[in-house]
N, C-alpha and C. Protein backbone atom coordinates (compact mmCIF):
# COMPACT_ATOMS: atom_id res chain seq x y z
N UNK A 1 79.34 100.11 103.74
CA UNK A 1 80.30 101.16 103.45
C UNK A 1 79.99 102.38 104.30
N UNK A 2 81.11 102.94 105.01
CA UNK A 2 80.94 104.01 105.39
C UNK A 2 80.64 105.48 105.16
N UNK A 3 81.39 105.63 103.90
CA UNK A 3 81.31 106.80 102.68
C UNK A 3 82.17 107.84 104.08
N UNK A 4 83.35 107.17 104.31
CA UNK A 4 83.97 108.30 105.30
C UNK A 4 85.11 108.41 104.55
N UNK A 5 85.05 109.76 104.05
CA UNK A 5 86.27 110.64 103.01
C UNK A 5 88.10 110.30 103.38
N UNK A 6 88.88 109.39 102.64
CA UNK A 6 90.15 109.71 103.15
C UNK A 6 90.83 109.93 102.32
N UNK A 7 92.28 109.72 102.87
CA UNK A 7 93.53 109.63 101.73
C UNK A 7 94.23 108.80 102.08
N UNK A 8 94.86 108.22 101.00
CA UNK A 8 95.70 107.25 101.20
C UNK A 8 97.54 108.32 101.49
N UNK A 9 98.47 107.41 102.47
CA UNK A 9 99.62 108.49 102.21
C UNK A 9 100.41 107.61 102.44
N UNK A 10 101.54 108.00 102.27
CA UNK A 10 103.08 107.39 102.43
C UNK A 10 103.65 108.42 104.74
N UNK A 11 103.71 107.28 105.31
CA UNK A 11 103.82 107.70 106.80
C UNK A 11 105.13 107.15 107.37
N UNK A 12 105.83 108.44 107.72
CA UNK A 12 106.98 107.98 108.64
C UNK A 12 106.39 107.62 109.69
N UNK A 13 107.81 106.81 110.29
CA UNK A 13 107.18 105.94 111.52
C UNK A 13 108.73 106.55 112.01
N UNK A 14 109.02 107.01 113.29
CA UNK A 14 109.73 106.97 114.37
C UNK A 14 109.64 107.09 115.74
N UNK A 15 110.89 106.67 116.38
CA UNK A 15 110.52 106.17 117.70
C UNK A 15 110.13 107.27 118.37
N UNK A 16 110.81 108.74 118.50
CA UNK A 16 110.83 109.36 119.28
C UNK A 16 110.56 110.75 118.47
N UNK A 17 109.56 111.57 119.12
CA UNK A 17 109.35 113.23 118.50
C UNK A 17 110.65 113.87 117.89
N UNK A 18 111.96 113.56 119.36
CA UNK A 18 112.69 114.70 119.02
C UNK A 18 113.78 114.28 117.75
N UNK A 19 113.27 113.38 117.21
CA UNK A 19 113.91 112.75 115.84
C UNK A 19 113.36 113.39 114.93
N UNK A 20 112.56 114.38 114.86
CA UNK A 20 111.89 115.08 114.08
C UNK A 20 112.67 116.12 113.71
N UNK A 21 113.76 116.21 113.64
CA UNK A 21 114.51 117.48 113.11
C UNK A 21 114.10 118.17 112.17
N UNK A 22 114.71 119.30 111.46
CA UNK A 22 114.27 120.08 109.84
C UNK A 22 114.88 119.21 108.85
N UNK A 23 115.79 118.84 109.26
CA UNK A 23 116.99 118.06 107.90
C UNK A 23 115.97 116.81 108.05
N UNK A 24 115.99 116.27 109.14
CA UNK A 24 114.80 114.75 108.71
C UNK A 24 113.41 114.74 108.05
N UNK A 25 112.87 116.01 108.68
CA UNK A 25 111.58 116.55 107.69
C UNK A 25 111.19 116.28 106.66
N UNK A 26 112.68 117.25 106.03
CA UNK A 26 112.92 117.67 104.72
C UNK A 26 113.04 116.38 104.04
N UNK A 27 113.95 115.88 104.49
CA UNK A 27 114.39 113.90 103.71
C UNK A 27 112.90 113.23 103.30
N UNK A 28 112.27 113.33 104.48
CA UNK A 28 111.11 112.56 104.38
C UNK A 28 109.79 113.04 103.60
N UNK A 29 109.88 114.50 103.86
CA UNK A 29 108.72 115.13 102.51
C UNK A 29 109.29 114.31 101.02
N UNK A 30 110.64 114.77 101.05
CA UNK A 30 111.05 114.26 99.69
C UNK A 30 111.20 113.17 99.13
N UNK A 31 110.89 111.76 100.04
CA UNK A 31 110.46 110.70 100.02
C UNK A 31 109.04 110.32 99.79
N UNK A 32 107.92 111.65 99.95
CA UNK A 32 106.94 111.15 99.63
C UNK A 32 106.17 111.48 101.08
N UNK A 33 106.96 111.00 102.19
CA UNK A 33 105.69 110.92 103.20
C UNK A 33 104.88 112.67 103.61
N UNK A 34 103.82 112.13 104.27
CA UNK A 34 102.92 113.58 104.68
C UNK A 34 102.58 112.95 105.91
N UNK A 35 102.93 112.17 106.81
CA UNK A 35 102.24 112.06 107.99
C UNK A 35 103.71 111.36 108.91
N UNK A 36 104.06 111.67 109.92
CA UNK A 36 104.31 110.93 111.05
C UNK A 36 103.50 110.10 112.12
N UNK A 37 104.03 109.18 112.55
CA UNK A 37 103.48 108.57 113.74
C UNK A 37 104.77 107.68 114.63
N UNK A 38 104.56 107.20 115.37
CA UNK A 38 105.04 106.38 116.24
C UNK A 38 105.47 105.07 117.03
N UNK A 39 103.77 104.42 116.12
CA UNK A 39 103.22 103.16 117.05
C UNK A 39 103.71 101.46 115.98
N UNK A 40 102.43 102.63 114.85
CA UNK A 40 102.00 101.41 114.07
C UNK A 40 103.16 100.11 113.77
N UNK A 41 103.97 101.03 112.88
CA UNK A 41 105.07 99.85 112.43
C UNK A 41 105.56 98.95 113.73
N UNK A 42 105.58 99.22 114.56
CA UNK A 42 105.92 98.29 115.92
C UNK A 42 105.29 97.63 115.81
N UNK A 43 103.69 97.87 116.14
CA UNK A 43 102.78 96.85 116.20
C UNK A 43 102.31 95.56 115.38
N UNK A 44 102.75 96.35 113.82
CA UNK A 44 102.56 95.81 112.63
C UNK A 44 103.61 94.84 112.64
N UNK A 45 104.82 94.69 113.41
CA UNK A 45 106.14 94.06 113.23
C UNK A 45 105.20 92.87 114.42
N UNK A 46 105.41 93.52 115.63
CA UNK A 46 105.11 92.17 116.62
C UNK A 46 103.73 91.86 116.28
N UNK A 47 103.02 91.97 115.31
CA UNK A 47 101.66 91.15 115.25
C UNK A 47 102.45 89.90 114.02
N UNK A 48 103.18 90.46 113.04
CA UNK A 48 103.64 89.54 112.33
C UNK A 48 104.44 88.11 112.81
N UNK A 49 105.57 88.90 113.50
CA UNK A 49 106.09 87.98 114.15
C UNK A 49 105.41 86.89 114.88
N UNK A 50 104.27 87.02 115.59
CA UNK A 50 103.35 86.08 116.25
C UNK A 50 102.21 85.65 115.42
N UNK A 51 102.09 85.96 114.13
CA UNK A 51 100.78 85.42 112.99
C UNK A 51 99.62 85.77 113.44
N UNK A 52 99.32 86.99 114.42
CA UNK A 52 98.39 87.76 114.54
C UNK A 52 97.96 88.70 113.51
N UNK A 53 96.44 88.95 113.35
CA UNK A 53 96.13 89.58 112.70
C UNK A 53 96.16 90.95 113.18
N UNK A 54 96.76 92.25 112.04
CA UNK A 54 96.71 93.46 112.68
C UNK A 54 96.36 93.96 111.73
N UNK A 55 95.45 95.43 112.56
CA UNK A 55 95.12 96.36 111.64
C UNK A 55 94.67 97.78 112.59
N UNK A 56 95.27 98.70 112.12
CA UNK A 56 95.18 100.01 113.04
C UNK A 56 94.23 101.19 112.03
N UNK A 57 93.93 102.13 113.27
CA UNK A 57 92.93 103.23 112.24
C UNK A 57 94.08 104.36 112.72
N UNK A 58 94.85 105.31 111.96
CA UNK A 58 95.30 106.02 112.57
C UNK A 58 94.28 107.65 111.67
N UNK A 59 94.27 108.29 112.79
CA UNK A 59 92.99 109.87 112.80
C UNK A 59 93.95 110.88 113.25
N UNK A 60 93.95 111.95 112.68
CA UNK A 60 94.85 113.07 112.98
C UNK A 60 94.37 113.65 114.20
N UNK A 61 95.00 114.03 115.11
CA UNK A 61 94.60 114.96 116.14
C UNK A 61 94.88 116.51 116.31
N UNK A 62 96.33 116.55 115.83
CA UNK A 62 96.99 118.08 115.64
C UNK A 62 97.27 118.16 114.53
N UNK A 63 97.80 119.27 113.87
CA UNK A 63 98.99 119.50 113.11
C UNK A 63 99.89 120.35 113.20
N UNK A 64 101.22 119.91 113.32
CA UNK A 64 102.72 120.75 113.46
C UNK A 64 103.08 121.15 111.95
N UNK A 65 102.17 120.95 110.97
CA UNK A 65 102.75 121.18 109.45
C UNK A 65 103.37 122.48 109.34
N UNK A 66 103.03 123.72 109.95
CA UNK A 66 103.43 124.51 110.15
C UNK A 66 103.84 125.21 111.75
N UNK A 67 105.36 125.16 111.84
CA UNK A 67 105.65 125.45 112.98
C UNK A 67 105.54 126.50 113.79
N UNK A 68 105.19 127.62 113.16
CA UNK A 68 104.94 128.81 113.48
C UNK A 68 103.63 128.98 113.86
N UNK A 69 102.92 128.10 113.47
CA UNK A 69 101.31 128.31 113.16
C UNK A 69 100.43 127.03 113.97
N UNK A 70 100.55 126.23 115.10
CA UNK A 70 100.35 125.11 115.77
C UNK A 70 98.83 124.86 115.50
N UNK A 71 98.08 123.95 115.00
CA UNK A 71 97.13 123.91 114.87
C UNK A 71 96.14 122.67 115.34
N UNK A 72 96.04 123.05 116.70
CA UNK A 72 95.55 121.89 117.63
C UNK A 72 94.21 121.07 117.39
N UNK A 73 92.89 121.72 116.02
CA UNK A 73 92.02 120.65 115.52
C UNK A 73 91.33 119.75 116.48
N UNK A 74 91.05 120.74 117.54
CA UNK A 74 89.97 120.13 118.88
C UNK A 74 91.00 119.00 118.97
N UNK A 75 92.38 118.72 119.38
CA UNK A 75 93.06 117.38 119.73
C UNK A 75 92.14 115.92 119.19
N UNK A 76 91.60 116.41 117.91
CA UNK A 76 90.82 115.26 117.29
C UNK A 76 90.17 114.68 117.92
N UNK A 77 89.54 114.91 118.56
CA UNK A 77 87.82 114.95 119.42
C UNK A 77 86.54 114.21 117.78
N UNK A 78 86.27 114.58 117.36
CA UNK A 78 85.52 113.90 116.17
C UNK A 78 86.56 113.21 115.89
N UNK A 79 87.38 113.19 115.45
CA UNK A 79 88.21 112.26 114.45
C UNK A 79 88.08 110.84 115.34
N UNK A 80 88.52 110.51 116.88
CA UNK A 80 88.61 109.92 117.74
C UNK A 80 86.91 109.00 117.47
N UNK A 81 85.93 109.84 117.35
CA UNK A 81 84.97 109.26 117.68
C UNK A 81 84.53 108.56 116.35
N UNK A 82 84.53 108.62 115.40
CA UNK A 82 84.32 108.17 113.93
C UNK A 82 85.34 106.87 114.11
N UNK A 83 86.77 107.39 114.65
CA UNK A 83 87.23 105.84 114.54
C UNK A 83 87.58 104.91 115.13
N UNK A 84 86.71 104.98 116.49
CA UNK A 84 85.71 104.20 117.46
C UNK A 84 84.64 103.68 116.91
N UNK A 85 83.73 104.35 116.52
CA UNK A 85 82.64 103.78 115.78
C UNK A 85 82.99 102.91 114.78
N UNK A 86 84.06 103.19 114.10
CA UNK A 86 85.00 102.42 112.66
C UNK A 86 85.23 100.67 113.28
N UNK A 87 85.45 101.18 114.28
CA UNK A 87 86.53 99.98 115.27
C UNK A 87 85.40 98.81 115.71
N UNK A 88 84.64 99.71 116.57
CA UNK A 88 83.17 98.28 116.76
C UNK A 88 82.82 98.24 115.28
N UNK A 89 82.31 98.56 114.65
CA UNK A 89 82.01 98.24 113.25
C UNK A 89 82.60 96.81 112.82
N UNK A 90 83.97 96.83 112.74
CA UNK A 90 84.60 96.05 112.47
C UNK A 90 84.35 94.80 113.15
N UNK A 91 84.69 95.25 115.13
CA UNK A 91 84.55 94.11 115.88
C UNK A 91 83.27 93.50 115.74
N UNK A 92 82.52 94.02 115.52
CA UNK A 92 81.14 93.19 114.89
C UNK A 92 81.16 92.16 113.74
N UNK A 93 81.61 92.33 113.14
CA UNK A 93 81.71 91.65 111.79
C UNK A 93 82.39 90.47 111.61
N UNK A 94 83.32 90.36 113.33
CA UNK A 94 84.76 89.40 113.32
C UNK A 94 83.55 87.94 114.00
């Protein structure tokens, strides 16, 4: 066990940033989610489709939570490296 602190969340997935409107935001806070991304569900789709096993680490790098207020969080510099280390961890074990 790692004893590395998380949360579990509910994550939009879309294709493109500028789909990020206020009105889509808003929809999606109120659905529950707290995180965007981009990749996963793609990946998660074409690993299925081919009966590959998948599994992704996704680590925050920024946050836009507040637009006025940009909060760049060393572009997740630690976060990156914990889930690298996470990643061989794993590949070890396979």
């Amino acid at each position: 066990m790692q004893n590395i602190p998380f949360r579990e969340c509910v994550t939009w997935t879309t294709d493109g940033f500028f789909r990020e409107t206020q009105d889509m935001v808003r929809y999606r806070r109120a659905e529950g989610c707290t995180t965007v991304e981009m990749e996963c569900a793609a990946l998660a789709a074409c690993a299925r489709k081919r009966g590959a096993s998948f599994g992704q680490i996704l680590y925050t790098a920024d946050s836009l939570a507040n637009v006025l207020k940009h909060n760049e969080r060393d572009w997740g510099k630690n976060s990156l490296r914990k889930a690298l280390e996470l990643c061989i961890a794993v590949l070890q074990t396979i």
